[in-house]
PDB file of N, CA and C in Angstrom:
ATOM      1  N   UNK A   1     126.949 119.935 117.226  1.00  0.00           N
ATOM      2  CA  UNK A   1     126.157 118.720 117.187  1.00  0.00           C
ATOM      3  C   UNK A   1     124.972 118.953 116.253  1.00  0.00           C
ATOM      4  N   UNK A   2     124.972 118.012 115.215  1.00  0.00           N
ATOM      5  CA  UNK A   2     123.523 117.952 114.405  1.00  0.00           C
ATOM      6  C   UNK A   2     122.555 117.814 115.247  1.00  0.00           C
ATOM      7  N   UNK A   3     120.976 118.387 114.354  1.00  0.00           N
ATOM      8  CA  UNK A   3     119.818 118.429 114.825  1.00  0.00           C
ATOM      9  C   UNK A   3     119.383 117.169 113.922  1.00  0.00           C
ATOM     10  N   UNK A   4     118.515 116.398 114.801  1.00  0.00           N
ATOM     11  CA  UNK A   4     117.785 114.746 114.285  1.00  0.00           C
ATOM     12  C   UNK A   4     116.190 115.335 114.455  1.00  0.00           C
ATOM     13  N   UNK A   5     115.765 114.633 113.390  1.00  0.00           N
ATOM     14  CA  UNK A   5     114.147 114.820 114.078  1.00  0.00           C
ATOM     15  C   UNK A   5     113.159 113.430 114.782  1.00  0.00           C
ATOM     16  N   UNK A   6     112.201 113.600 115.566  1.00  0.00           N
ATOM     17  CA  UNK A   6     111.796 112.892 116.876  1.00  0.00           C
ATOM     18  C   UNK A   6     110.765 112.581 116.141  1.00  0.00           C
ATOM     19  N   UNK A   7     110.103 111.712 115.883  1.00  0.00           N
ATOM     20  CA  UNK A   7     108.654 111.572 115.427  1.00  0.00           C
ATOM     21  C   UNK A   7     107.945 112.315 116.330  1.00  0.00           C
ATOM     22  N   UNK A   8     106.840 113.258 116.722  1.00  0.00           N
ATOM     23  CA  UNK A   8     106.141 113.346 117.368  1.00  0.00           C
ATOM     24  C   UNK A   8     105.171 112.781 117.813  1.00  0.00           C
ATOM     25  N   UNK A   9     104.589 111.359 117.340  1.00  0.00           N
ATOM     26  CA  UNK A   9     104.068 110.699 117.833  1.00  0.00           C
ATOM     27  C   UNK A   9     104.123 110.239 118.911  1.00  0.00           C
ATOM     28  N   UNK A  10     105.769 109.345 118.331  1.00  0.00           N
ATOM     29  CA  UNK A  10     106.587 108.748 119.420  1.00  0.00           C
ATOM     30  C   UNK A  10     106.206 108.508 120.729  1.00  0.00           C
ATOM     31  N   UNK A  11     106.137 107.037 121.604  1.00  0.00           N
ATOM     32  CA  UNK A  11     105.942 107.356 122.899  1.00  0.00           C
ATOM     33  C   UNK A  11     106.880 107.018 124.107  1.00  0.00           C
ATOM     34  N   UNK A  12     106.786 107.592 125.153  1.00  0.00           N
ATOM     35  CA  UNK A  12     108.157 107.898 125.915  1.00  0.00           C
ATOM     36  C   UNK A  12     107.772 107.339 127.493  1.00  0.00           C
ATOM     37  N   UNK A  13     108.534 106.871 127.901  1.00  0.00           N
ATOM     38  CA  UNK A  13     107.928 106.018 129.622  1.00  0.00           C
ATOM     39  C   UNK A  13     108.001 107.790 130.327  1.00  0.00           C
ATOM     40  N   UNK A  14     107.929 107.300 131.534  1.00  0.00           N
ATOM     41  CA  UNK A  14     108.318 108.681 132.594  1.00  0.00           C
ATOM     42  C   UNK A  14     109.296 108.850 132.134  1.00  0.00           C
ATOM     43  N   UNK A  15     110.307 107.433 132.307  1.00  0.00           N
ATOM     44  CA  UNK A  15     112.195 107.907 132.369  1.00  0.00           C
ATOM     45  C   UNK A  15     112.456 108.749 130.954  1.00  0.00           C
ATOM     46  N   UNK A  16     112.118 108.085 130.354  1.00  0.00           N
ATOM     47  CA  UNK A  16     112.730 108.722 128.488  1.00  0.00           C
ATOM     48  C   UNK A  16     112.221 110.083 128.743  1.00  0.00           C
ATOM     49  N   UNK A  17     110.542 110.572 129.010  1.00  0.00           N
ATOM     50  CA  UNK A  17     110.419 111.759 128.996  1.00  0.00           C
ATOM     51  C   UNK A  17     110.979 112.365 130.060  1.00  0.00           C
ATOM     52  N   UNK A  18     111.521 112.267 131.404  1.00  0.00           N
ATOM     53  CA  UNK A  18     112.690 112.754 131.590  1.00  0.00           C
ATOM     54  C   UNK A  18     113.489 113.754 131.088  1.00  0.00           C
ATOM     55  N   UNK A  19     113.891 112.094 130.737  1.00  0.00           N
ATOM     56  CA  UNK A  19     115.573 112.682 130.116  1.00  0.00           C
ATOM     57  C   UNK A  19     115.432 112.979 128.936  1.00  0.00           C
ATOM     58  N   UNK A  20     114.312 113.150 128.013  1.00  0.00           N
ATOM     59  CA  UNK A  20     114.080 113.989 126.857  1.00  0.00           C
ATOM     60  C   UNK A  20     113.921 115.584 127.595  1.00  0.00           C
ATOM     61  N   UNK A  21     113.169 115.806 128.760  1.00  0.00           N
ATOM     62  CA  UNK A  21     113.488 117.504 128.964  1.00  0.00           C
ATOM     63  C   UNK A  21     113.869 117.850 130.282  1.00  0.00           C
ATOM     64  N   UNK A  22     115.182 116.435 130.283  1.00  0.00           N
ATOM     65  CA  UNK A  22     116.102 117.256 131.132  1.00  0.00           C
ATOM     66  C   UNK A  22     115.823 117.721 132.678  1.00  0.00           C
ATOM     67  N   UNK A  23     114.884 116.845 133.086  1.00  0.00           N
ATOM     68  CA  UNK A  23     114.113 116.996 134.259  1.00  0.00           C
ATOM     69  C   UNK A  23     114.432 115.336 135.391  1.00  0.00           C
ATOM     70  N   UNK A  24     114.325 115.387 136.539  1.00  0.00           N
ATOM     71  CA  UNK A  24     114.231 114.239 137.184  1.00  0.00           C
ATOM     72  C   UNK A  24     112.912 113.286 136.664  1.00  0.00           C
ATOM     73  N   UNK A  25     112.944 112.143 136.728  1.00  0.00           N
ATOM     74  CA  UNK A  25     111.540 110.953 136.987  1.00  0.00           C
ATOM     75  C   UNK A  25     111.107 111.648 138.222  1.00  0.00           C
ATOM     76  N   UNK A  26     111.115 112.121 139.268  1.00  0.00           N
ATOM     77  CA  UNK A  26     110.712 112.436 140.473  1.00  0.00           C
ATOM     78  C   UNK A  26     109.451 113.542 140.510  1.00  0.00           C
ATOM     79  N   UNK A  27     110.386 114.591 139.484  1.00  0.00           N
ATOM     80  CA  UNK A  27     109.579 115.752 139.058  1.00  0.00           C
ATOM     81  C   UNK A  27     108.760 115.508 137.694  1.00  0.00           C
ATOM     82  N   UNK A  28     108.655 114.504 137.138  1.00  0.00           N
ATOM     83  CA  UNK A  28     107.715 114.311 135.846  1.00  0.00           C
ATOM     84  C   UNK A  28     106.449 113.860 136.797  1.00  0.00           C
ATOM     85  N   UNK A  29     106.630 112.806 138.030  1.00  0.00           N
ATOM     86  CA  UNK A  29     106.204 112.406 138.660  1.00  0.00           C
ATOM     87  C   UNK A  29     105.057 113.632 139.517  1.00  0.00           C
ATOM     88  N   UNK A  30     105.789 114.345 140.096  1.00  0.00           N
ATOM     89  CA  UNK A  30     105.324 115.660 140.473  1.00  0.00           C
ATOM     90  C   UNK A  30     104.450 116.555 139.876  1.00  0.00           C
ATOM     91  N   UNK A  31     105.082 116.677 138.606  1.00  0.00           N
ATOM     92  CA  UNK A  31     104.012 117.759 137.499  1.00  0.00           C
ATOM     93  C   UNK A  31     102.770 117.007 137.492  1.00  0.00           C
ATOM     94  N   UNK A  32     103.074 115.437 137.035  1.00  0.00           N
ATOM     95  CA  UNK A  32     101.834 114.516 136.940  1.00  0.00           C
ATOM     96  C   UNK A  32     100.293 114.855 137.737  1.00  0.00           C
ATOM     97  N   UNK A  33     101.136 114.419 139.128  1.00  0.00           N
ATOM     98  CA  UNK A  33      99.761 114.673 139.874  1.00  0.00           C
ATOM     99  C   UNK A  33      99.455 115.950 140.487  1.00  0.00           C
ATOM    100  N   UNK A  34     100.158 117.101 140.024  1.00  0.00           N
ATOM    101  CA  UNK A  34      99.880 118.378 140.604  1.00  0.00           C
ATOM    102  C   UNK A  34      99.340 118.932 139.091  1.00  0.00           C
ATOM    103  N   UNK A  35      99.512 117.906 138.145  1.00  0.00           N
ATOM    104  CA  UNK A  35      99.320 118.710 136.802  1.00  0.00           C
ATOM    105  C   UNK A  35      99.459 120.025 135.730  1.00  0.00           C
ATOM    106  N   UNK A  36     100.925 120.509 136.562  1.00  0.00           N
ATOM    107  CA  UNK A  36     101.339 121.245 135.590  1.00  0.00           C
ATOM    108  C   UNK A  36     101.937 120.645 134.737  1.00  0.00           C
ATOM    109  N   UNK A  37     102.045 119.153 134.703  1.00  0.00           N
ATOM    110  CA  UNK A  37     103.333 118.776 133.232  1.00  0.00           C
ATOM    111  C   UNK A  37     102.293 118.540 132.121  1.00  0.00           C
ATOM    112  N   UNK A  38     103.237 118.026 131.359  1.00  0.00           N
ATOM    113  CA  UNK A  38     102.888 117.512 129.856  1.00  0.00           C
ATOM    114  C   UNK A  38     101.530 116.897 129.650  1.00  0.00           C
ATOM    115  N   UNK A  39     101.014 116.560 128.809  1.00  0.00           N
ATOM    116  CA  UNK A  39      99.714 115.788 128.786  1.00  0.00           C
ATOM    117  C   UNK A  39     100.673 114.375 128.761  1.00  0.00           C
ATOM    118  N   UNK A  40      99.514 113.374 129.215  1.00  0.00           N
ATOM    119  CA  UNK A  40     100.097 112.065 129.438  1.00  0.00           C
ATOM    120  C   UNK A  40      98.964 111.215 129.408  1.00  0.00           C
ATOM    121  N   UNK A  41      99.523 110.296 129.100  1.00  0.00           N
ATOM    122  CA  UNK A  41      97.887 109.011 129.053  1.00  0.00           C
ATOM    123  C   UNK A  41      98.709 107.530 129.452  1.00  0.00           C
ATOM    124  N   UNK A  42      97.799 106.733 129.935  1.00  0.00           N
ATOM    125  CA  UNK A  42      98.103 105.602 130.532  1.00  0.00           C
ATOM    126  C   UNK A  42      97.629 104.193 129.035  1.00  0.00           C
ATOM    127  N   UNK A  43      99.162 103.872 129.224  1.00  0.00           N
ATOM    128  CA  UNK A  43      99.435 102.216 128.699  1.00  0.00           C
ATOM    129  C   UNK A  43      98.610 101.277 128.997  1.00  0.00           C
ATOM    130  N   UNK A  44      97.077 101.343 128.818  1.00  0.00           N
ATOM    131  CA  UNK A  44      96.408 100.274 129.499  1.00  0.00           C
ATOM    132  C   UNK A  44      95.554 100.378 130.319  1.00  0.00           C
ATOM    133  N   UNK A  45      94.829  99.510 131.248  1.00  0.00           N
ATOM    134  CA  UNK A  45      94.144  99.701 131.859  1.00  0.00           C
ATOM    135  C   UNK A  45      94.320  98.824 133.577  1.00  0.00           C
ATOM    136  N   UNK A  46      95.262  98.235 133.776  1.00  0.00           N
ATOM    137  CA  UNK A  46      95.928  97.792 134.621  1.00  0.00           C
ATOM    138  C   UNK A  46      96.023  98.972 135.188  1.00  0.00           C
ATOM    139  N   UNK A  47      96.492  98.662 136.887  1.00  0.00           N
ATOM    140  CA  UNK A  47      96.950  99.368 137.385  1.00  0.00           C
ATOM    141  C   UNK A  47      97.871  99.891 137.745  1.00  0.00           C
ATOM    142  N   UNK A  48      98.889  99.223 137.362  1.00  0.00           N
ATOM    143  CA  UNK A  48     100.421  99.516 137.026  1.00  0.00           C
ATOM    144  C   UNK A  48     101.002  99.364 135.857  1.00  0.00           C
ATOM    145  N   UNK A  49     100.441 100.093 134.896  1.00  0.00           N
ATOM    146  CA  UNK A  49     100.419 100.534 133.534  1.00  0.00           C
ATOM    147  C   UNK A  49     100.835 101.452 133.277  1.00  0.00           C
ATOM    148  N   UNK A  50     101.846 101.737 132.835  1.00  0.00           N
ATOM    149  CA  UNK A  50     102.919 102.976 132.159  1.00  0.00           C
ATOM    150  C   UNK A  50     102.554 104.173 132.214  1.00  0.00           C
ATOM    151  N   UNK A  51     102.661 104.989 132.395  1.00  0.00           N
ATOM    152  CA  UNK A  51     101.996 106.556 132.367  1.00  0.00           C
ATOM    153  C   UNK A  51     102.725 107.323 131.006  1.00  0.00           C
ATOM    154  N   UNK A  52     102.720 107.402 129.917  1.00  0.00           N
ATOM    155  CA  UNK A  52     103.319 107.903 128.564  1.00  0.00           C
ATOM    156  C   UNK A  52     102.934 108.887 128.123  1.00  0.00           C
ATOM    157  N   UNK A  53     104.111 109.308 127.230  1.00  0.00           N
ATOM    158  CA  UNK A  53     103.843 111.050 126.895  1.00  0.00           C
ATOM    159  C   UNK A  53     104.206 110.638 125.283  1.00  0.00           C
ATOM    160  N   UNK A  54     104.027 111.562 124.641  1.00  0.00           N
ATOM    161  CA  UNK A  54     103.991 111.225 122.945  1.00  0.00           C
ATOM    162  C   UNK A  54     105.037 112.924 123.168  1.00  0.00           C
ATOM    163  N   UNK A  55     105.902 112.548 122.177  1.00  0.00           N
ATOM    164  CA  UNK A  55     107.027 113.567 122.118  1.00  0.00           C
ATOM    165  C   UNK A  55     106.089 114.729 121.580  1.00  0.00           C
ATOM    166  N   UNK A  56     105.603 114.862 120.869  1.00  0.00           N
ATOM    167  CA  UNK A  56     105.011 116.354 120.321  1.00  0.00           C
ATOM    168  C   UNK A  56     104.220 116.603 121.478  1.00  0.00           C
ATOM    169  N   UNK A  57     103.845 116.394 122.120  1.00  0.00           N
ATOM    170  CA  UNK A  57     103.000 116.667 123.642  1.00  0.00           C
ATOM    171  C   UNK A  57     104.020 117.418 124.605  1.00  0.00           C
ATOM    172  N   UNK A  58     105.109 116.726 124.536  1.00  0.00           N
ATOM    173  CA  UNK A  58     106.982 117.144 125.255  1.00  0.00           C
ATOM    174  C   UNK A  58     106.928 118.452 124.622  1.00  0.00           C
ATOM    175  N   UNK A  59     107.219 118.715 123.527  1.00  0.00           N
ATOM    176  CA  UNK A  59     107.473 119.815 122.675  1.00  0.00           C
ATOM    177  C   UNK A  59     106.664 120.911 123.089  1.00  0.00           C
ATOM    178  N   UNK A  60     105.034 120.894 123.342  1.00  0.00           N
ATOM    179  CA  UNK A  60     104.007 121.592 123.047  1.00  0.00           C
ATOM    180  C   UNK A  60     104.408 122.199 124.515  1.00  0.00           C
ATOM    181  N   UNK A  61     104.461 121.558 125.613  1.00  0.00           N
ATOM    182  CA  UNK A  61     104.853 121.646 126.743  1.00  0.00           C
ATOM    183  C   UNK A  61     105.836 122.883 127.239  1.00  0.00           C
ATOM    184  N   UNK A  62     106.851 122.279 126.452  1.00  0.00           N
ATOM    185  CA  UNK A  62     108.542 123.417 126.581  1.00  0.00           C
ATOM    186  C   UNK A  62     107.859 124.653 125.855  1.00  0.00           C
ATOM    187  N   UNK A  63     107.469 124.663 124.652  1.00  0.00           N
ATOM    188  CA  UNK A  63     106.717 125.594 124.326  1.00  0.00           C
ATOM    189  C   UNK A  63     105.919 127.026 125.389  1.00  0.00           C
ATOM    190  N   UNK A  64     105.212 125.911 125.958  1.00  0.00           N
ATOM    191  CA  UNK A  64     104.142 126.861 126.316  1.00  0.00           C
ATOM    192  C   UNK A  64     104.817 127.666 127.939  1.00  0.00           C
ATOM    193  N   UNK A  65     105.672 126.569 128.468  1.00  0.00           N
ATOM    194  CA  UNK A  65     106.479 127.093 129.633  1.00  0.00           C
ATOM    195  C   UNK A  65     107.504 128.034 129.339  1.00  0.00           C
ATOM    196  N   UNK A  66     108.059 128.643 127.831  1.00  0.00           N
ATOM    197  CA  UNK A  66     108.833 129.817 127.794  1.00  0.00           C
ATOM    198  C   UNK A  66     108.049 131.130 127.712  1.00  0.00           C
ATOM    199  N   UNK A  67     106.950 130.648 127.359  1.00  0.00           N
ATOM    200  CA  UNK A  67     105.988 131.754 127.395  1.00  0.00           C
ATOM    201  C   UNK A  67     105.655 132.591 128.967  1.00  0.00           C
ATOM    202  N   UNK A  68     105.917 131.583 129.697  1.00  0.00           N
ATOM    203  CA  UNK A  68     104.901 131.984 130.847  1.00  0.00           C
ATOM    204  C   UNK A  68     106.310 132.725 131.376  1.00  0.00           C
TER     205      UNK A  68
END
């Protein structure tokens, strides 16, 4: 299978970042408020406003967790 490249900008709901690393919504959910996951910032200022991750943030992430 070819390699594509991701913008790293890019931004991703819970679900997409997910299933970009292969993890449950449950446990993105989890890292969230225990804060070992990804950096993440909120869609807004509502209160039920998206919680989003920018793919190079995903990346930096997987990164730093093979290290440990």
């Amino acid at each position: 299978m070819g390699r594509y490249e991701v913008n790293p900008r890019a931004k991703l709901t819970t679900a997409q970042a997910a299933r970009y690393l292969g993890v449950s919504q449950r446990q993105m959910e989890r890292m969230r408020g225990d804060g070992t996951g990804p950096i993440w910032f909120k869609a807004g200022d509502a209160i039920n406003s998206p919680c989003m991750y920018e793919v190079g943030d995903l990346d930096v992430w997987v990164r730093t967790q093979k290290a440990k």
